[in-house]
N, C-alpha and C. Protein backbone atom coordinates (compact mmCIF):
# COMPACT_ATOMS: atom_id res chain seq x y z
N UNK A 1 132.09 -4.00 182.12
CA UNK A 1 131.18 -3.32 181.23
C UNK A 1 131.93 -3.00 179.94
N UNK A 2 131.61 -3.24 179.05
CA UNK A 2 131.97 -3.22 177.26
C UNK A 2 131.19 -2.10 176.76
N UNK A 3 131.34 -0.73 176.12
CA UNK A 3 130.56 0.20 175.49
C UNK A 3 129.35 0.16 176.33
N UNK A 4 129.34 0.37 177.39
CA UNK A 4 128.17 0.62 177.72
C UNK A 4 127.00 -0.27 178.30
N UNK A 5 127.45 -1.62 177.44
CA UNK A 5 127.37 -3.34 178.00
C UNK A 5 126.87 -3.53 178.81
N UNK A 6 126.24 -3.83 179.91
CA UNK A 6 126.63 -4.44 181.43
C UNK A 6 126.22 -5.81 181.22
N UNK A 7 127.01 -6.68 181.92
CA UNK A 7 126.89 -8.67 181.97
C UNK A 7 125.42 -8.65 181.48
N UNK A 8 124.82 -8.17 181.98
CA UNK A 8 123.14 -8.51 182.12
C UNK A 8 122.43 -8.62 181.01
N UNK A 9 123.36 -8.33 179.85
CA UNK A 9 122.80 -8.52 178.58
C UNK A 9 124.08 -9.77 177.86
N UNK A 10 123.41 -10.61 177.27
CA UNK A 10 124.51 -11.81 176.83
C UNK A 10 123.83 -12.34 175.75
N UNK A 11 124.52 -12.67 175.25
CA UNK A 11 124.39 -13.57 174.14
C UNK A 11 123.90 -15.16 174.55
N UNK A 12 122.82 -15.49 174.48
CA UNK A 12 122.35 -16.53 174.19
C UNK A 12 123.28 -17.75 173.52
N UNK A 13 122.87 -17.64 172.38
CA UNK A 13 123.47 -18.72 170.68
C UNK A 13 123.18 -17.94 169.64
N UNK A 14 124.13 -18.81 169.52
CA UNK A 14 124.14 -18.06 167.78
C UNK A 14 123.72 -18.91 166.74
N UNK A 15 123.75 -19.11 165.39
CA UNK A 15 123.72 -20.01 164.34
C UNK A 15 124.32 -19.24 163.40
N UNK A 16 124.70 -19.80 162.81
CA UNK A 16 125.02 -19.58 160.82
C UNK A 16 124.53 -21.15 159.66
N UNK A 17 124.32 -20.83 158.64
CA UNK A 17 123.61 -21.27 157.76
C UNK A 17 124.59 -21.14 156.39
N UNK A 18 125.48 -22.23 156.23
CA UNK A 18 126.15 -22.08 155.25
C UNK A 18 125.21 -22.32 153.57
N UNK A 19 125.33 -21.15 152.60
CA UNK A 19 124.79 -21.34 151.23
C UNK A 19 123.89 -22.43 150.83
N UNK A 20 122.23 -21.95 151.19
CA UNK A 20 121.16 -23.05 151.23
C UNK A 20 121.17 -23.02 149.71
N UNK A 21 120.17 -24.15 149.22
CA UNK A 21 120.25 -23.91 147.63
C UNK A 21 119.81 -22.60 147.03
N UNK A 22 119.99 -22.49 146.05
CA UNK A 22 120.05 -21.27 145.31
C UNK A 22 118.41 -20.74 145.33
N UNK A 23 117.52 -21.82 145.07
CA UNK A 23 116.07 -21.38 145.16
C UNK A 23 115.55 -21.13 146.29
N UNK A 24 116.52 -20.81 147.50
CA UNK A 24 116.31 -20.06 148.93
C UNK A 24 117.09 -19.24 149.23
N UNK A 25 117.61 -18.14 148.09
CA UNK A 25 118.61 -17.53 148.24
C UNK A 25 117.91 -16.03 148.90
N UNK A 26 117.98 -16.06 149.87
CA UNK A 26 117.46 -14.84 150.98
C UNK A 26 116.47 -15.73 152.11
N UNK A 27 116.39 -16.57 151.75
CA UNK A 27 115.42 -17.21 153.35
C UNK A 27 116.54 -18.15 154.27
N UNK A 28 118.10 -17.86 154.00
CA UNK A 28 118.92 -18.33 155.02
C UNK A 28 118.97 -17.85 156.39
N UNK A 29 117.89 -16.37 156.69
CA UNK A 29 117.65 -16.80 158.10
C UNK A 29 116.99 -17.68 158.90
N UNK A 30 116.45 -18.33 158.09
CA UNK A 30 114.88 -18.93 158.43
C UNK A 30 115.76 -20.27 159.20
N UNK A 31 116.33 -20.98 158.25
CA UNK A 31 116.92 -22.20 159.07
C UNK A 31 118.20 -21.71 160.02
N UNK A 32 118.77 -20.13 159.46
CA UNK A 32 119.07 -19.85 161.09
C UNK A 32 119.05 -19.90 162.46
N UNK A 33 117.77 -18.83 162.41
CA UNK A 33 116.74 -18.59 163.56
C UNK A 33 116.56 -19.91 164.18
N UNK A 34 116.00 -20.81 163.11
CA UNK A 34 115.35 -21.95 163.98
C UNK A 34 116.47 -22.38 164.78
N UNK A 35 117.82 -22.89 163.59
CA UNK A 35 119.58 -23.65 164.58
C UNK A 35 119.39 -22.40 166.34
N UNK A 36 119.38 -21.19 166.23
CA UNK A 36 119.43 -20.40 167.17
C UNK A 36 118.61 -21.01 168.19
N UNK A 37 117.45 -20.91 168.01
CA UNK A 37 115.94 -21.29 168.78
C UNK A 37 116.11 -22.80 169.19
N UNK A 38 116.67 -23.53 168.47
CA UNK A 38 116.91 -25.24 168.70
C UNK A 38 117.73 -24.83 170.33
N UNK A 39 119.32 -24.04 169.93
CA UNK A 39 120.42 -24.10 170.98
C UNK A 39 119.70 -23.90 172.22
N UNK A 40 118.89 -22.57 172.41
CA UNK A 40 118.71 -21.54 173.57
C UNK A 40 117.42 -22.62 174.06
N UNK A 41 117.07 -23.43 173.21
CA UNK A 41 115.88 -24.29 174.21
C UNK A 41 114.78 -23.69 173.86
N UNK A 42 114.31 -22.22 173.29
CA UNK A 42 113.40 -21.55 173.36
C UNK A 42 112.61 -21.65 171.72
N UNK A 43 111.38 -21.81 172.12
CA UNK A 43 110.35 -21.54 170.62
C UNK A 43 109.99 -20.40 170.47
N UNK A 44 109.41 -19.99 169.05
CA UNK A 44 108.85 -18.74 168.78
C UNK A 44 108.35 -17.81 169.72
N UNK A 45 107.35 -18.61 170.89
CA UNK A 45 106.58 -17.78 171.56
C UNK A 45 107.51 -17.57 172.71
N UNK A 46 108.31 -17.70 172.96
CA UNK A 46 109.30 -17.53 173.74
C UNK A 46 110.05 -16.02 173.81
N UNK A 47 110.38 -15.40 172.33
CA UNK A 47 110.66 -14.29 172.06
C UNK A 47 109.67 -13.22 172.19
N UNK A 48 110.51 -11.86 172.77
CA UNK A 48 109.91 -11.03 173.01
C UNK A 48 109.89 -10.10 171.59
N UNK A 49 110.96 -9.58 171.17
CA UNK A 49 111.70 -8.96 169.85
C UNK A 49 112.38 -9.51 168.84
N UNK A 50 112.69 -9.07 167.73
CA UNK A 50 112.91 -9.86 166.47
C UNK A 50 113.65 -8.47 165.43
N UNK A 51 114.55 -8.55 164.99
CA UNK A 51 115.24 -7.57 163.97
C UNK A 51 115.91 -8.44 162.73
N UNK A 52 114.60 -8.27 161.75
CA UNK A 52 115.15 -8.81 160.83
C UNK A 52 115.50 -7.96 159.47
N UNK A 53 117.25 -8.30 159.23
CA UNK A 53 117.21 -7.68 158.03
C UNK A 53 116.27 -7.71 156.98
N UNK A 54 115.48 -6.37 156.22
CA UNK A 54 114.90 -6.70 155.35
C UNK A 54 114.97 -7.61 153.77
N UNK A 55 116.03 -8.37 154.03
CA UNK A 55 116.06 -9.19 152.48
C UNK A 55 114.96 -9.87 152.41
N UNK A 56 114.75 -10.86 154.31
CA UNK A 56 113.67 -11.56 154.33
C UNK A 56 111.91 -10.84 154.45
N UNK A 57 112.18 -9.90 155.03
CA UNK A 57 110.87 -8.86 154.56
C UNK A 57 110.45 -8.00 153.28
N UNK A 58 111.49 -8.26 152.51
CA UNK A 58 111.24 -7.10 151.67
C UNK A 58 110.30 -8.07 150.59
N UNK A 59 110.13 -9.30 149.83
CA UNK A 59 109.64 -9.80 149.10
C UNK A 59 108.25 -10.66 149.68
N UNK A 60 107.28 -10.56 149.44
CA UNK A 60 105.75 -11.04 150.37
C UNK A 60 106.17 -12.24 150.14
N UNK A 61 106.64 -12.98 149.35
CA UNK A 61 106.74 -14.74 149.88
C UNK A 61 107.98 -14.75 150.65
N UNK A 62 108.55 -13.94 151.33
CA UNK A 62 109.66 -13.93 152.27
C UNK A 62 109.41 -13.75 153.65
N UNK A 63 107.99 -13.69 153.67
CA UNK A 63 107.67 -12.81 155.04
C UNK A 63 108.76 -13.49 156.71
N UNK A 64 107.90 -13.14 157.53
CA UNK A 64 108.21 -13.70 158.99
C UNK A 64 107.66 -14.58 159.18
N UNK A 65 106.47 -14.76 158.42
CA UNK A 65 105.48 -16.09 158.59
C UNK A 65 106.80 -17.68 158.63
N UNK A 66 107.41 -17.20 157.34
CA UNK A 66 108.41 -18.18 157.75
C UNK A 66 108.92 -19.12 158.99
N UNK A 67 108.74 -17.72 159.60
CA UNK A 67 109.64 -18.85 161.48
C UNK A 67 108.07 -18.31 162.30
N UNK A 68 106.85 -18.16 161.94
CA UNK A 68 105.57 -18.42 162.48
C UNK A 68 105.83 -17.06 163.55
N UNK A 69 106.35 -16.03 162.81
CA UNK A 69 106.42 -14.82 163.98
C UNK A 69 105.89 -13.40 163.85
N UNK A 70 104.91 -13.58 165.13
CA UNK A 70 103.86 -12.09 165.26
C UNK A 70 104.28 -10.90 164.63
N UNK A 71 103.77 -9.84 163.67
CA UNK A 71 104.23 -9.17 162.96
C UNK A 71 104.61 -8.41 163.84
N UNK A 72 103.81 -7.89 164.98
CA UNK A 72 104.05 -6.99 165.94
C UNK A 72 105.11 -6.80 166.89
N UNK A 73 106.11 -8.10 166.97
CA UNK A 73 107.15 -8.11 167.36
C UNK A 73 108.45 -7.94 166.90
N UNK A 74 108.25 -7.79 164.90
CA UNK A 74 109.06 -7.85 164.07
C UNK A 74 109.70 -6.25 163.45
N UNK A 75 110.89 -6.41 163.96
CA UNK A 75 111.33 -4.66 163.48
C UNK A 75 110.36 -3.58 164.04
N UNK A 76 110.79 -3.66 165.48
CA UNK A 76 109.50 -2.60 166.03
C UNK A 76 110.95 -1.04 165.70
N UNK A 77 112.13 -1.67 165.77
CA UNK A 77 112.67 -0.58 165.68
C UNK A 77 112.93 0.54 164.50
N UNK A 78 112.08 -1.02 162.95
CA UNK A 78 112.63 -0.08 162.01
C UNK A 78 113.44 -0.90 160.99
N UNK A 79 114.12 -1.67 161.44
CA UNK A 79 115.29 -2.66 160.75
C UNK A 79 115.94 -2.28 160.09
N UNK A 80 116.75 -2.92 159.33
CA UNK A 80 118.21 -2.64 158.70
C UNK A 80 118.58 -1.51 157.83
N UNK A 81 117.14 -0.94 156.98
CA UNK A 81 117.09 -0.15 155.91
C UNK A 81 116.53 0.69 156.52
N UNK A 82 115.85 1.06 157.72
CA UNK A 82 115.49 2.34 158.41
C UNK A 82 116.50 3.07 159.07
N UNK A 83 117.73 1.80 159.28
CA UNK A 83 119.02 2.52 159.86
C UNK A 83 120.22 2.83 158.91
N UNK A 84 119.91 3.13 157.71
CA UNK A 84 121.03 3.34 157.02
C UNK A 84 121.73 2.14 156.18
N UNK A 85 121.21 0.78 156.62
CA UNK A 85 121.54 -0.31 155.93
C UNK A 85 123.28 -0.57 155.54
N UNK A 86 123.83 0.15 156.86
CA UNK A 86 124.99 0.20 156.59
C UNK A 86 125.81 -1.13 156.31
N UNK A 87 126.13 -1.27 155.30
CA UNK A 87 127.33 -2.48 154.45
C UNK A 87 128.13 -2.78 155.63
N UNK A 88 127.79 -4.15 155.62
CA UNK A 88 128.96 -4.91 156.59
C UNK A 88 128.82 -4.44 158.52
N UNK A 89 127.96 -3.80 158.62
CA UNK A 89 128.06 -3.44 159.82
C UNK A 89 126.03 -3.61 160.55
N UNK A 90 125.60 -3.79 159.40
CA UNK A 90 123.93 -4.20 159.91
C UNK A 90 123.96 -4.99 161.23
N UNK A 91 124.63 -5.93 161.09
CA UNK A 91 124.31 -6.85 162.50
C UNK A 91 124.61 -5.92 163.98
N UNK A 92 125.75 -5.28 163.88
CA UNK A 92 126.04 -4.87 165.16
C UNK A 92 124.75 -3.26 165.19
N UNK A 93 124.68 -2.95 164.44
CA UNK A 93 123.27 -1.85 164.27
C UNK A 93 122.65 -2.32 164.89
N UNK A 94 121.81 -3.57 164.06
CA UNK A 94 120.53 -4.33 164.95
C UNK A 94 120.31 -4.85 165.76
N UNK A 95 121.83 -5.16 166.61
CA UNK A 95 121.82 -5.92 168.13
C UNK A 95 122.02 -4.89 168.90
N UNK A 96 122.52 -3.48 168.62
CA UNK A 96 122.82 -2.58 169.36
C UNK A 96 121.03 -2.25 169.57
N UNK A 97 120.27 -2.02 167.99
CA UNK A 97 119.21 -1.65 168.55
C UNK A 97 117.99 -1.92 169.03
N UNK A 98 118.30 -3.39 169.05
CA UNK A 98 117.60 -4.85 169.87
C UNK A 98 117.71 -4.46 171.48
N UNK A 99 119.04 -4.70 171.30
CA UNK A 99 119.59 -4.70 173.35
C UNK A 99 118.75 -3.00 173.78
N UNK A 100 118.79 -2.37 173.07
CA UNK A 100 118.48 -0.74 173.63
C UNK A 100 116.47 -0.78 173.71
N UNK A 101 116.16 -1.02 172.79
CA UNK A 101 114.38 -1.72 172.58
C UNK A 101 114.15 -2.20 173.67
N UNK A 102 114.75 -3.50 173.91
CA UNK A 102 114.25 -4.27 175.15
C UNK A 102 114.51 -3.91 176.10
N UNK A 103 115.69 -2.91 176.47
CA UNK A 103 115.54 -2.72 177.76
C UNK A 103 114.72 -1.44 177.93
N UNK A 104 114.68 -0.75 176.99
CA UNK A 104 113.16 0.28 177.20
C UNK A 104 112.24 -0.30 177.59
N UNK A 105 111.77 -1.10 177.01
CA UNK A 105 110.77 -2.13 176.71
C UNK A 105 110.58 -2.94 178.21
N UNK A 106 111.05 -3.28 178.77
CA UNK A 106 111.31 -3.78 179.91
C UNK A 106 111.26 -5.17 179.48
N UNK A 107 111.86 -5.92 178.09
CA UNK A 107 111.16 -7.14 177.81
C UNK A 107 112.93 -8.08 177.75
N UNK A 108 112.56 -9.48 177.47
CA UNK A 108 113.67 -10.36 177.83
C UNK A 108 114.62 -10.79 176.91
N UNK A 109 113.86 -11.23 176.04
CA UNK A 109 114.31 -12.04 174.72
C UNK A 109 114.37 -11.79 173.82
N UNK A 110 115.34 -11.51 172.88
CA UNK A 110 114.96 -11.25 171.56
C UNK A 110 116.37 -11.84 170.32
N UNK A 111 115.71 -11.70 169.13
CA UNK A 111 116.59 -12.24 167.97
C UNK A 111 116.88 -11.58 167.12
N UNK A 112 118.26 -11.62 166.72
CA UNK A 112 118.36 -10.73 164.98
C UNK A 112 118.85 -11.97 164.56
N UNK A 113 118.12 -11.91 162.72
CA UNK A 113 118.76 -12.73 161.86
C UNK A 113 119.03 -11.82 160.85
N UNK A 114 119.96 -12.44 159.55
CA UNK A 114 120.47 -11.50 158.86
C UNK A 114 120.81 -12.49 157.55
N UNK A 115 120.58 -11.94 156.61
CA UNK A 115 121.42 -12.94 155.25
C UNK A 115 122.94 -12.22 155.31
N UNK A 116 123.56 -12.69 154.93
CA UNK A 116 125.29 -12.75 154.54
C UNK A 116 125.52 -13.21 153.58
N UNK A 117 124.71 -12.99 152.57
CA UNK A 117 125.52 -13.02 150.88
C UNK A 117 125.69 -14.60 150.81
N UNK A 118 125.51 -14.41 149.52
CA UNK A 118 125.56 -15.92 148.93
C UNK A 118 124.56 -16.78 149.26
N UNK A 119 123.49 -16.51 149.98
CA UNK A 119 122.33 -17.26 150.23
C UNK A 119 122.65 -17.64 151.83
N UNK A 120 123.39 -17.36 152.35
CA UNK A 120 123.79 -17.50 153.53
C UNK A 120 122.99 -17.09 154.47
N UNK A 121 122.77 -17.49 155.88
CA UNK A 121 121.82 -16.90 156.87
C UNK A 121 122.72 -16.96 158.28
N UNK A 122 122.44 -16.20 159.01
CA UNK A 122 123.29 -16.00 160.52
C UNK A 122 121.58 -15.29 161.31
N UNK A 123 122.32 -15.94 162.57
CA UNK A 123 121.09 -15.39 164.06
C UNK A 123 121.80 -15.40 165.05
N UNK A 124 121.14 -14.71 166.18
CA UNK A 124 121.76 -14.59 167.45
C UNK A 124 120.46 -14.24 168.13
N UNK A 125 120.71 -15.32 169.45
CA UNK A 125 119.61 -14.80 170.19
C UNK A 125 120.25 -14.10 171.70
N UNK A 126 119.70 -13.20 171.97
CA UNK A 126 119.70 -12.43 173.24
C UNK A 126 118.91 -12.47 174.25
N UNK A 127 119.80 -12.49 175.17
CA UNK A 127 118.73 -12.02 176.68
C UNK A 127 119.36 -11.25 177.85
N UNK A 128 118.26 -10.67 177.89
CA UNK A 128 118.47 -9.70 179.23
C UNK A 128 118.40 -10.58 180.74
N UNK A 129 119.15 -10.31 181.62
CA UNK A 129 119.30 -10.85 182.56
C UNK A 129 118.47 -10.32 183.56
């Protein structure tokens, strides 16, 4: 057991998205998510939860529609800027408060994506065991 951890929660896949062109500079989760969703075998409807930094929510042609995902599953916790939007440390925020959601939740699957500067995109998908 790791902080609290137990096995039963793991990491899926991951992706990263090295500097898409400049005229997609904040939708580098998008071809994230998907590299993520390709690895784990699993499609959209597959996921239970979703924590996406708001770069990709914050602008209406940025939405979630992007990766075709139910609003209702998107930042039920709040996301990156409800938690303080802390610099350099968002991801482990939003997987901490992914893994804690779902297992309230009693639910299985879920994803954070995140931009990383420079137009860059990163994902990770999770599951509960």
């Amino acid at each position: 057991m790791l902080a609290g951890i137990d096995p039963s929660r793991r990491s899926r896949r991951g992706a990263d998205v090295p500097n898409p062109e400049c005229e997609s500079c904040g939708l580098g989760p998008v071809p994230a998510t998907l590299q993520a969703l390709d690895r784990t075998k699993w499609n959209v409807a597959d996921v239970d939860r979703v924590e996406i930094n708001e770069v990709l929510r914050s602008d209406p042609d940025r939405r979630p529609c992007e990766l075709g995902l139910p609003e209702e599953i998107v930042n039920v916790e709040g996301g990156a800027v409800a938690h303080g939007h802390p610099i350099e440390t968002t991801g482990a925020v939003l997987i901490t408060r992914l893994v804690h959601s779902m297992k309230r939740d009693g639910l299985k699957r879920g994803l954070v994506t995140l931009c990383i500067g420079g137009g860059q995109g990163i994902a990770i998908a999770l599951e509960i065991l």
